[in-house]
PDB file of N, CA and C in Angstrom:
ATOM      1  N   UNK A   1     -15.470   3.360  -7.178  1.00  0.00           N
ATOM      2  CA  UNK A   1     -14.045   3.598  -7.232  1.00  0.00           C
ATOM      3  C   UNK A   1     -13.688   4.568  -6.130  1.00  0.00           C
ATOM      4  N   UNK A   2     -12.765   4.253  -5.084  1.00  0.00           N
ATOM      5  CA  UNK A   2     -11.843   4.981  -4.249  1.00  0.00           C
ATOM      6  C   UNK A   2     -11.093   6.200  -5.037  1.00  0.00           C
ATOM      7  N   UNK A   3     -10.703   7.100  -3.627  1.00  0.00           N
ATOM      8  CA  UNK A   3      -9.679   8.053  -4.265  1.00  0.00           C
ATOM      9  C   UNK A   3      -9.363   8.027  -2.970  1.00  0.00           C
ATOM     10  N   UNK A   4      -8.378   8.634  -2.903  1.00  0.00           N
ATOM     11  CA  UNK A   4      -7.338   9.544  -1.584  1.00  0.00           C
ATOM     12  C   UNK A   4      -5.678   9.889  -1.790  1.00  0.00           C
ATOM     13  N   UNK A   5      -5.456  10.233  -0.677  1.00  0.00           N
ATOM     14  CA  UNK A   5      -3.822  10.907  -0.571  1.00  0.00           C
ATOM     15  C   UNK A   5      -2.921  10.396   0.369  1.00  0.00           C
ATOM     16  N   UNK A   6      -1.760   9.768  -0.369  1.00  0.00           N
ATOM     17  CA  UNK A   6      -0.812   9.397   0.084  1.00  0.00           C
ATOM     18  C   UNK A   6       0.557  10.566   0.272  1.00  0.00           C
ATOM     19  N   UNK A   7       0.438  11.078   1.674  1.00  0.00           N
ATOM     20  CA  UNK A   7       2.085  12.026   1.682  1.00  0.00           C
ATOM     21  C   UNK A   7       2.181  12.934   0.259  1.00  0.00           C
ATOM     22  N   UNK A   8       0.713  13.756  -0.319  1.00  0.00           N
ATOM     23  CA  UNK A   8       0.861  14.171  -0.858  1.00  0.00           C
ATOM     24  C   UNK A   8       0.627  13.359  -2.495  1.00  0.00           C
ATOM     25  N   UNK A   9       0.585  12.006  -2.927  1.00  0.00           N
ATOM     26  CA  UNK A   9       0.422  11.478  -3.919  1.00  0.00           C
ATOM     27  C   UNK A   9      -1.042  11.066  -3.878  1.00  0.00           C
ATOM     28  N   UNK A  10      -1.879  11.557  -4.988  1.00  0.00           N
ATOM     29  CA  UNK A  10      -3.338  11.085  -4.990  1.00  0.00           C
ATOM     30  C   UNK A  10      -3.155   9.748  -5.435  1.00  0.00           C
ATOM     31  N   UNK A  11      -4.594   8.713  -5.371  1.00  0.00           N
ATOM     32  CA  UNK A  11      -4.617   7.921  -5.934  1.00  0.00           C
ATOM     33  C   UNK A  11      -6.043   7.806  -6.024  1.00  0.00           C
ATOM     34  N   UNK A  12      -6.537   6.476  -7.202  1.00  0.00           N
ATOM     35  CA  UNK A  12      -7.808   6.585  -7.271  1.00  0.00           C
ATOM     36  C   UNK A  12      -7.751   4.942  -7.391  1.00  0.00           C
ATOM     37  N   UNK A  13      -8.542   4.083  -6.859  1.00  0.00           N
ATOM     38  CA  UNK A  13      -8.576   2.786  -6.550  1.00  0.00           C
ATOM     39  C   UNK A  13      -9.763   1.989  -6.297  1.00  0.00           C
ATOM     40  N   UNK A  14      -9.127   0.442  -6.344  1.00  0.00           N
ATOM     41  CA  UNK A  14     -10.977   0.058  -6.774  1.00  0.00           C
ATOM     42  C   UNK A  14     -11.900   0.082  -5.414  1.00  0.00           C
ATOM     43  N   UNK A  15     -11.477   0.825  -4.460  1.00  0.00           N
ATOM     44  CA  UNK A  15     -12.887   1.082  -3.457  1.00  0.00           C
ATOM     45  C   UNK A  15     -13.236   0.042  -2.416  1.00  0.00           C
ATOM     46  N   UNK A  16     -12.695  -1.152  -2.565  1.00  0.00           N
ATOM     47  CA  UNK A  16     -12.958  -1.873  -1.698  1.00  0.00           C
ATOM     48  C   UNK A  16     -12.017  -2.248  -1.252  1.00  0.00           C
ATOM     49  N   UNK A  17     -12.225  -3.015  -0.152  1.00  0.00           N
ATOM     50  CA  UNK A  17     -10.962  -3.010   1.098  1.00  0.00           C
ATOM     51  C   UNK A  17     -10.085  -4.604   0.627  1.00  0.00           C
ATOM     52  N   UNK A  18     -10.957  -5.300  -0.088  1.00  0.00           N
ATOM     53  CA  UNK A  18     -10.561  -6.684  -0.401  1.00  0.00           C
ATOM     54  C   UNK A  18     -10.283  -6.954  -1.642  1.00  0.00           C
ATOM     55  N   UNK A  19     -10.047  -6.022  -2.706  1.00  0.00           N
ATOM     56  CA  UNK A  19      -9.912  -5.994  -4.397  1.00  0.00           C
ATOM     57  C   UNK A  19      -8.471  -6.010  -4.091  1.00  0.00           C
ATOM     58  N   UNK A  20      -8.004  -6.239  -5.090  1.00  0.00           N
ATOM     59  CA  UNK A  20      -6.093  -5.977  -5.511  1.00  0.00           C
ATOM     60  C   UNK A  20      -5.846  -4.442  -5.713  1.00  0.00           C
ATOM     61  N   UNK A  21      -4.590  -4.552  -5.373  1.00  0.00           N
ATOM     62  CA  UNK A  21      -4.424  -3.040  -5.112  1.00  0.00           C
ATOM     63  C   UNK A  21      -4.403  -2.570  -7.026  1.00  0.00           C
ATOM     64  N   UNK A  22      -4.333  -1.530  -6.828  1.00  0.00           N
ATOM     65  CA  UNK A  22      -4.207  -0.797  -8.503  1.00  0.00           C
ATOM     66  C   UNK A  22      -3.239  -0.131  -8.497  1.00  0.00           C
ATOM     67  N   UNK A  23      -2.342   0.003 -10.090  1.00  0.00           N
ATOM     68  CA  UNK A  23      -1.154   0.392 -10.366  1.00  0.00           C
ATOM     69  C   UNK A  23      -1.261   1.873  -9.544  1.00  0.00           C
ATOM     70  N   UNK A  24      -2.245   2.785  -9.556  1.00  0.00           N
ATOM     71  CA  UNK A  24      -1.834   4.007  -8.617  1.00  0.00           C
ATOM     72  C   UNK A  24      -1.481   3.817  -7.430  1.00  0.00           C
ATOM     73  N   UNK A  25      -2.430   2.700  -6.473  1.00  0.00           N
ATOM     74  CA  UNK A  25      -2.201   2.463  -4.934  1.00  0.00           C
ATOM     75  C   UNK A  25      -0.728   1.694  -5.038  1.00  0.00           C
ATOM     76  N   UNK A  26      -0.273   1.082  -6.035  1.00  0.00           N
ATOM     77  CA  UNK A  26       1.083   0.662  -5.717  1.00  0.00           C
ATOM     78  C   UNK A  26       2.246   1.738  -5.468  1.00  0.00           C
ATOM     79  N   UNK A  27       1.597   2.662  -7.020  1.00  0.00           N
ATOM     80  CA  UNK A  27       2.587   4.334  -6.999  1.00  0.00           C
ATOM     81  C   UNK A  27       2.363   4.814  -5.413  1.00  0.00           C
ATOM     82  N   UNK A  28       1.477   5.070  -5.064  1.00  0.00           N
ATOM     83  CA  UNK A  28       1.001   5.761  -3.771  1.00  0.00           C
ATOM     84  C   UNK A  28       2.082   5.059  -2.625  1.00  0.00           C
ATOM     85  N   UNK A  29       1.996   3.648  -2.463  1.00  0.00           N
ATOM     86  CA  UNK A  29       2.622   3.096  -1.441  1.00  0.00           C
ATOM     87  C   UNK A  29       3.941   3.463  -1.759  1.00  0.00           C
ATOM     88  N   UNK A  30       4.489   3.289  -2.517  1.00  0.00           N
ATOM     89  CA  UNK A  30       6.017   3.544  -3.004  1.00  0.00           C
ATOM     90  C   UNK A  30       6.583   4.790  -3.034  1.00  0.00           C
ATOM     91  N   UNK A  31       5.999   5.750  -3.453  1.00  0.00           N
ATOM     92  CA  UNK A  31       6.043   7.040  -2.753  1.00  0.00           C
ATOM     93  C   UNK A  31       5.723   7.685  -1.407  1.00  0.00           C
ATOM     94  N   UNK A  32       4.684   6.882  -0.793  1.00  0.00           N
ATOM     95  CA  UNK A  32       4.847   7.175   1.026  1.00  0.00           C
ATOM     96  C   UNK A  32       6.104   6.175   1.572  1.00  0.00           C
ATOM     97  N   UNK A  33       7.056   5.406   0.807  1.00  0.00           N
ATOM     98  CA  UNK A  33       8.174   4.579   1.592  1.00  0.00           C
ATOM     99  C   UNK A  33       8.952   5.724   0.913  1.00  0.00           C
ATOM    100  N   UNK A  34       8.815   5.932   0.262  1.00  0.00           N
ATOM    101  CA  UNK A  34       9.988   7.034  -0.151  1.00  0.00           C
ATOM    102  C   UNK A  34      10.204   8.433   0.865  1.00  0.00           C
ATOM    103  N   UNK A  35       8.991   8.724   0.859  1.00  0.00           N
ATOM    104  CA  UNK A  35       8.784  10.302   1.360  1.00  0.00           C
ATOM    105  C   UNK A  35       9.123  10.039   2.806  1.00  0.00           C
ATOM    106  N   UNK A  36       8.796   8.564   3.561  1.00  0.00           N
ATOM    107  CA  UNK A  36       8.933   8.458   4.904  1.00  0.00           C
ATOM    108  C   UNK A  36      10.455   7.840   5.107  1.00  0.00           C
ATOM    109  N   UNK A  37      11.334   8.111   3.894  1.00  0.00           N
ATOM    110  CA  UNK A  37      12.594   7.561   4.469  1.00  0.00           C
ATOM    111  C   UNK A  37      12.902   6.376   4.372  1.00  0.00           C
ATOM    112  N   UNK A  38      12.088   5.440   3.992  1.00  0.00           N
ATOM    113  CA  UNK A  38      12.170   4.096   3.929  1.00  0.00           C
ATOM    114  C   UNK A  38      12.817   3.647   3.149  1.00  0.00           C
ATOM    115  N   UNK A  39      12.866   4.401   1.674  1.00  0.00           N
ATOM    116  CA  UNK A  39      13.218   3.701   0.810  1.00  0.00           C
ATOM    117  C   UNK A  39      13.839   4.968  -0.074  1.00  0.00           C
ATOM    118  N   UNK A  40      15.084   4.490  -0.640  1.00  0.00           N
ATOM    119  CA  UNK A  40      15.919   5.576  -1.465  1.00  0.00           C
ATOM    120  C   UNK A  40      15.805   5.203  -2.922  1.00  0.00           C
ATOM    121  N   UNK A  41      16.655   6.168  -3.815  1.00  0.00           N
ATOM    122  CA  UNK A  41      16.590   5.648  -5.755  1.00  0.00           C
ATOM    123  C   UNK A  41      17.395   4.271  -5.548  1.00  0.00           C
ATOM    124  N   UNK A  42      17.992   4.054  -4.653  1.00  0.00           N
ATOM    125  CA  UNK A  42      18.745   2.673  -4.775  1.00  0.00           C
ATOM    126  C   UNK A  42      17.676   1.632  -4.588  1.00  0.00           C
ATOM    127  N   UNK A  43      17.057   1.824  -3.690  1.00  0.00           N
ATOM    128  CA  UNK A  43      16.063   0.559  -3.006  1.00  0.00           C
ATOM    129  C   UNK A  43      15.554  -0.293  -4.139  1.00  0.00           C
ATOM    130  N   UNK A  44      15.438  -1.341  -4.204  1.00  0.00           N
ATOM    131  CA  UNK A  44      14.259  -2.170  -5.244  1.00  0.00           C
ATOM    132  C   UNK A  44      13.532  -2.588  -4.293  1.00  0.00           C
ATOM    133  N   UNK A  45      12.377  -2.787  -5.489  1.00  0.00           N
ATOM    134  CA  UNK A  45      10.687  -3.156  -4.837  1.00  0.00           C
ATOM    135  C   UNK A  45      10.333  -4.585  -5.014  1.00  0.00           C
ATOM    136  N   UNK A  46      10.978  -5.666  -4.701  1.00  0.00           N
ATOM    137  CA  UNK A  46      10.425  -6.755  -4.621  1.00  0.00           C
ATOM    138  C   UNK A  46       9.350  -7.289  -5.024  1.00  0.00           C
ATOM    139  N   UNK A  47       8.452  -6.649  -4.395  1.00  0.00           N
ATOM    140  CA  UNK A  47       6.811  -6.908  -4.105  1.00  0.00           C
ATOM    141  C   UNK A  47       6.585  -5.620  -3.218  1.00  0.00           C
ATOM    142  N   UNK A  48       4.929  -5.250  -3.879  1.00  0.00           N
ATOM    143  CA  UNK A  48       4.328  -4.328  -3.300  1.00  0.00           C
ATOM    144  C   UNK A  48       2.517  -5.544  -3.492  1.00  0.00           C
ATOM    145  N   UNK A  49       2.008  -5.456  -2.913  1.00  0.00           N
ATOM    146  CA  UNK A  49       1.015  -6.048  -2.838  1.00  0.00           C
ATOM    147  C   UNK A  49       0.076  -6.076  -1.856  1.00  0.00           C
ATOM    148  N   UNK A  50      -1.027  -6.772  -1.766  1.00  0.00           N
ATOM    149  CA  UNK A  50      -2.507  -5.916  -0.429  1.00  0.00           C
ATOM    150  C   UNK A  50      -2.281  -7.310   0.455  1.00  0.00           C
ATOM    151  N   UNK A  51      -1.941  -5.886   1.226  1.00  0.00           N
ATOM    152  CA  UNK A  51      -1.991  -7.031   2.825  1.00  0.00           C
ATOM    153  C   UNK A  51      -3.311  -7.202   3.314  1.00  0.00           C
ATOM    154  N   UNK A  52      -3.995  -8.422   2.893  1.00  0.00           N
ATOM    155  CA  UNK A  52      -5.553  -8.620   3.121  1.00  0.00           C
ATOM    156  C   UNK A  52      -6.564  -8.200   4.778  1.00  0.00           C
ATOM    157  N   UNK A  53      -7.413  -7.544   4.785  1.00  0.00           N
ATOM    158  CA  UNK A  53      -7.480  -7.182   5.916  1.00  0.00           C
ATOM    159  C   UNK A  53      -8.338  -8.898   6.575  1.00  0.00           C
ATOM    160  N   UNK A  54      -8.467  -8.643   7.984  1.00  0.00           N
ATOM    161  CA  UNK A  54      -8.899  -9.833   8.764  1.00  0.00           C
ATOM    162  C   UNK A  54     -10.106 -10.347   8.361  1.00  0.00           C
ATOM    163  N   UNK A  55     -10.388 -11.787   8.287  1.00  0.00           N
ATOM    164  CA  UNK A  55     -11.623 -11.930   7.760  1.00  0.00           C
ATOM    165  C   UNK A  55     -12.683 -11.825   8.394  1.00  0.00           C
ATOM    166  N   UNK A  56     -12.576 -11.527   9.431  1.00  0.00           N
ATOM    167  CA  UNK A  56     -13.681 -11.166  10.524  1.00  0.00           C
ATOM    168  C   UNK A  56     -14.478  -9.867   9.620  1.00  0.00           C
ATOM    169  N   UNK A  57     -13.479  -8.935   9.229  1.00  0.00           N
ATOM    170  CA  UNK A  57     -13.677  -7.850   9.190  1.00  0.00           C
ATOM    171  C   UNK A  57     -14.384  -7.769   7.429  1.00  0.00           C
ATOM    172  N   UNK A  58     -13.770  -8.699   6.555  1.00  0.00           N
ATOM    173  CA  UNK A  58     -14.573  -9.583   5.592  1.00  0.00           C
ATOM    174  C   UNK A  58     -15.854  -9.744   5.311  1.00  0.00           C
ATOM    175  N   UNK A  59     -16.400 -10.872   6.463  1.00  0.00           N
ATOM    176  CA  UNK A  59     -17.673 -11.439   6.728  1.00  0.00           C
ATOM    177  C   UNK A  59     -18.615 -10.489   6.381  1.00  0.00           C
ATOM    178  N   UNK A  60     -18.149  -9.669   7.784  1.00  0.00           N
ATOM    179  CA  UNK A  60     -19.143  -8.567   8.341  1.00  0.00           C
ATOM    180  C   UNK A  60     -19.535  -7.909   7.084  1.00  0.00           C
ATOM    181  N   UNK A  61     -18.803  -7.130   5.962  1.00  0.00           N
ATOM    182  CA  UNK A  61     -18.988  -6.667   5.032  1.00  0.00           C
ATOM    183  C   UNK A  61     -19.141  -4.950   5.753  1.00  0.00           C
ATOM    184  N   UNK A  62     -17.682  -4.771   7.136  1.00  0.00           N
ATOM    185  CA  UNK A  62     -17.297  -3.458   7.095  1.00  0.00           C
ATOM    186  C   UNK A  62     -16.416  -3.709   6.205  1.00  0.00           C
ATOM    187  N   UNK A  63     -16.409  -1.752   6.029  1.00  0.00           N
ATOM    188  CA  UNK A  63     -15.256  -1.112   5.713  1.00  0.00           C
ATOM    189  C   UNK A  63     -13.832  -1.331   6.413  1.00  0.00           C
ATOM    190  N   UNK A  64     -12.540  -1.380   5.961  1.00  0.00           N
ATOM    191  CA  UNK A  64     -11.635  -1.424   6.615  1.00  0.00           C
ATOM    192  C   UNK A  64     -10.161  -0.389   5.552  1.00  0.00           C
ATOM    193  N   UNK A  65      -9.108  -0.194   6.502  1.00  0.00           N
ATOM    194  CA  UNK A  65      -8.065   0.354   5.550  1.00  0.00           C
ATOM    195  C   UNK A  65      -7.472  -0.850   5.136  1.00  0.00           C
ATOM    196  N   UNK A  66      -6.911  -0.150   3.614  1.00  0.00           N
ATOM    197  CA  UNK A  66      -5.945  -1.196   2.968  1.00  0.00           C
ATOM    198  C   UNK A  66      -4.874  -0.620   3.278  1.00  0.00           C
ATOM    199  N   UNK A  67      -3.811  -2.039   3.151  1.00  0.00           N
ATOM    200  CA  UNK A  67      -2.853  -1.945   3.499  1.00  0.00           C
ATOM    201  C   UNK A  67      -1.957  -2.159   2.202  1.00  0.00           C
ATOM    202  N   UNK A  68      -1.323  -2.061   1.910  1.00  0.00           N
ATOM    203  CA  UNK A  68      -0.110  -2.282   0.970  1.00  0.00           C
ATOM    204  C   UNK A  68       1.164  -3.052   1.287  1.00  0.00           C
ATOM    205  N   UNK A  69       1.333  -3.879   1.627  1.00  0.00           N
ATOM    206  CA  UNK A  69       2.699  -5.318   2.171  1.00  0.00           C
ATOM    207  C   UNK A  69       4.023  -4.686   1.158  1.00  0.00           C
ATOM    208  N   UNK A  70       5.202  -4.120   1.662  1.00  0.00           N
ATOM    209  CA  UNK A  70       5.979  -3.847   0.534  1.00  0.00           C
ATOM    210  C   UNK A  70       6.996  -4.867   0.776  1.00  0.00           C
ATOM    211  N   UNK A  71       8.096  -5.726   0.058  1.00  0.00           N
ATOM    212  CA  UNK A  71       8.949  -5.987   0.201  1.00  0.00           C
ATOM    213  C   UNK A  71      10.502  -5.265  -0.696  1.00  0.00           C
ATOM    214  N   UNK A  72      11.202  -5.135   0.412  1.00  0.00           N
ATOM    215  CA  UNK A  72      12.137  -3.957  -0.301  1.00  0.00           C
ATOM    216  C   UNK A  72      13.804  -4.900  -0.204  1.00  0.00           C
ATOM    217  N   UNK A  73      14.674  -4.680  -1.384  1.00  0.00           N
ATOM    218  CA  UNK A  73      15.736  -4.612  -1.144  1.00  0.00           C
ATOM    219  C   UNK A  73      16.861  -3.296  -1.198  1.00  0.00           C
ATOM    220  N   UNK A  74      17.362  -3.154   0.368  1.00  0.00           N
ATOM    221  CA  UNK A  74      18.275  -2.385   0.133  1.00  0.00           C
ATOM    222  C   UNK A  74      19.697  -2.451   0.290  1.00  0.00           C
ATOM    223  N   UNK A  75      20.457  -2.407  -0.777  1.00  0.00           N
ATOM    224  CA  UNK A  75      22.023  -3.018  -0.767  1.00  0.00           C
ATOM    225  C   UNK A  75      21.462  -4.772  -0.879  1.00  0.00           C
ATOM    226  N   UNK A  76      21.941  -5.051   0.029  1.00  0.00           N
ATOM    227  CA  UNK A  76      22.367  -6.504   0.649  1.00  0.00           C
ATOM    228  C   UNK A  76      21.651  -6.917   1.471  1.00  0.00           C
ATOM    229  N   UNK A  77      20.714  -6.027   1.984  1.00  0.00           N
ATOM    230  CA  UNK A  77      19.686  -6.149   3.330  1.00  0.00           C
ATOM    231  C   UNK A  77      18.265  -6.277   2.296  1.00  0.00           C
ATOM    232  N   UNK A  78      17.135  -7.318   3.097  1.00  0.00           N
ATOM    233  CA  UNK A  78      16.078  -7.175   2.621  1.00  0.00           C
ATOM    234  C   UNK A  78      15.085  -6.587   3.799  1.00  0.00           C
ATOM    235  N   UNK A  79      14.061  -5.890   3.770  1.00  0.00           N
ATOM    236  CA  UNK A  79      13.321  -5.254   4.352  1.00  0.00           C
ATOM    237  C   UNK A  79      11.132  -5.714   4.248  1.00  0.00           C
ATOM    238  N   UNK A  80      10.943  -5.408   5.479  1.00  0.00           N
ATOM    239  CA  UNK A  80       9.480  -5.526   4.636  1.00  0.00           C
ATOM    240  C   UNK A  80       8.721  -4.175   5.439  1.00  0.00           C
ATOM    241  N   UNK A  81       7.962  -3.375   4.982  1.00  0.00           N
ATOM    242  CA  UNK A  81       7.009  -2.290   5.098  1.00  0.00           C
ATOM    243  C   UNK A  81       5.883  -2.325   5.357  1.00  0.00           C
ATOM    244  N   UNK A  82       5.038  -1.202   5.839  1.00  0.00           N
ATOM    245  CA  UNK A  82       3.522  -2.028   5.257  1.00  0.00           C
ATOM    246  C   UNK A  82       2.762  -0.305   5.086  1.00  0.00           C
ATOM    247  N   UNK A  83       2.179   0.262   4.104  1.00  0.00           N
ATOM    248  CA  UNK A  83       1.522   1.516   3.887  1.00  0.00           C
ATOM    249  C   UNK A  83      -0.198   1.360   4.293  1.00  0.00           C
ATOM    250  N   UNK A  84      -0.763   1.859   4.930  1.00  0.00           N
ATOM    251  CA  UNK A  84      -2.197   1.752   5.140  1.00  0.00           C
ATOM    252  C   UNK A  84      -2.805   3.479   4.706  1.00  0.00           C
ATOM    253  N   UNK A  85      -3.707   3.268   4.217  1.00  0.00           N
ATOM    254  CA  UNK A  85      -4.962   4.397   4.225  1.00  0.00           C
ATOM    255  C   UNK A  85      -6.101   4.179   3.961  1.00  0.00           C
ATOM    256  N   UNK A  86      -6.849   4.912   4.203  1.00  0.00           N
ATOM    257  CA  UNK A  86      -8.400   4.528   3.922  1.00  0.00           C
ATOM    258  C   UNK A  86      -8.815   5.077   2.452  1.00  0.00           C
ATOM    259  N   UNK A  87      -9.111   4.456   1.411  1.00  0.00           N
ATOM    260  CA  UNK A  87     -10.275   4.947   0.361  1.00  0.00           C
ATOM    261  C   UNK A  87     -11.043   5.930   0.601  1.00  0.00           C
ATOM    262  N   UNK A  88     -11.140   7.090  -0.098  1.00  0.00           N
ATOM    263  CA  UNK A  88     -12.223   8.163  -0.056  1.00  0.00           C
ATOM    264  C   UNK A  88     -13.762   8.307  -0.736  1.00  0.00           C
TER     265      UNK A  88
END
């Protein structure tokens, strides 16, 4: 199991670069769109979900950062994001 810090929000996660993200790494991403301005109490979250890393990077059986794919609505406008960090 992963851990690390998002803009100040810990999270603890399943450790690998290719698992589904976990309800904390979703909190985590959603709070670094927040903290970075991205996203206000108005915004809705569409989808937050793991932007799969390359399968090259797969194969090999490196390590890689996950990413988090957000899709956001704000007002009338739709938006898409993307949060990366590495597992600790």
């Amino acid at each position: 199991m992963g851990s690390g810090e998002v803009d100040g929000v810990l999270w603890r996660g399943g450790g690998t670069s290719a698992g589904p993200l976990t309800g904390p790494e979703i909190e985590a991403a959603v709070a670094a769109l927040r903290a970075a301005g991205a996203a206000d109490d108005a915004t809705r979250f569409v989808a937050v979900d793991l932007a799969e890393p390359p399968k090259a990077v797969v194969l090999a059986g490196r390590s890689a950062p996950r990413h988090a794919h957000a899709v956001l609505r704000l007002g009338t406008a739709m938006a898409e994001a993307e949060v990366t960090w590495w597992p600790g």
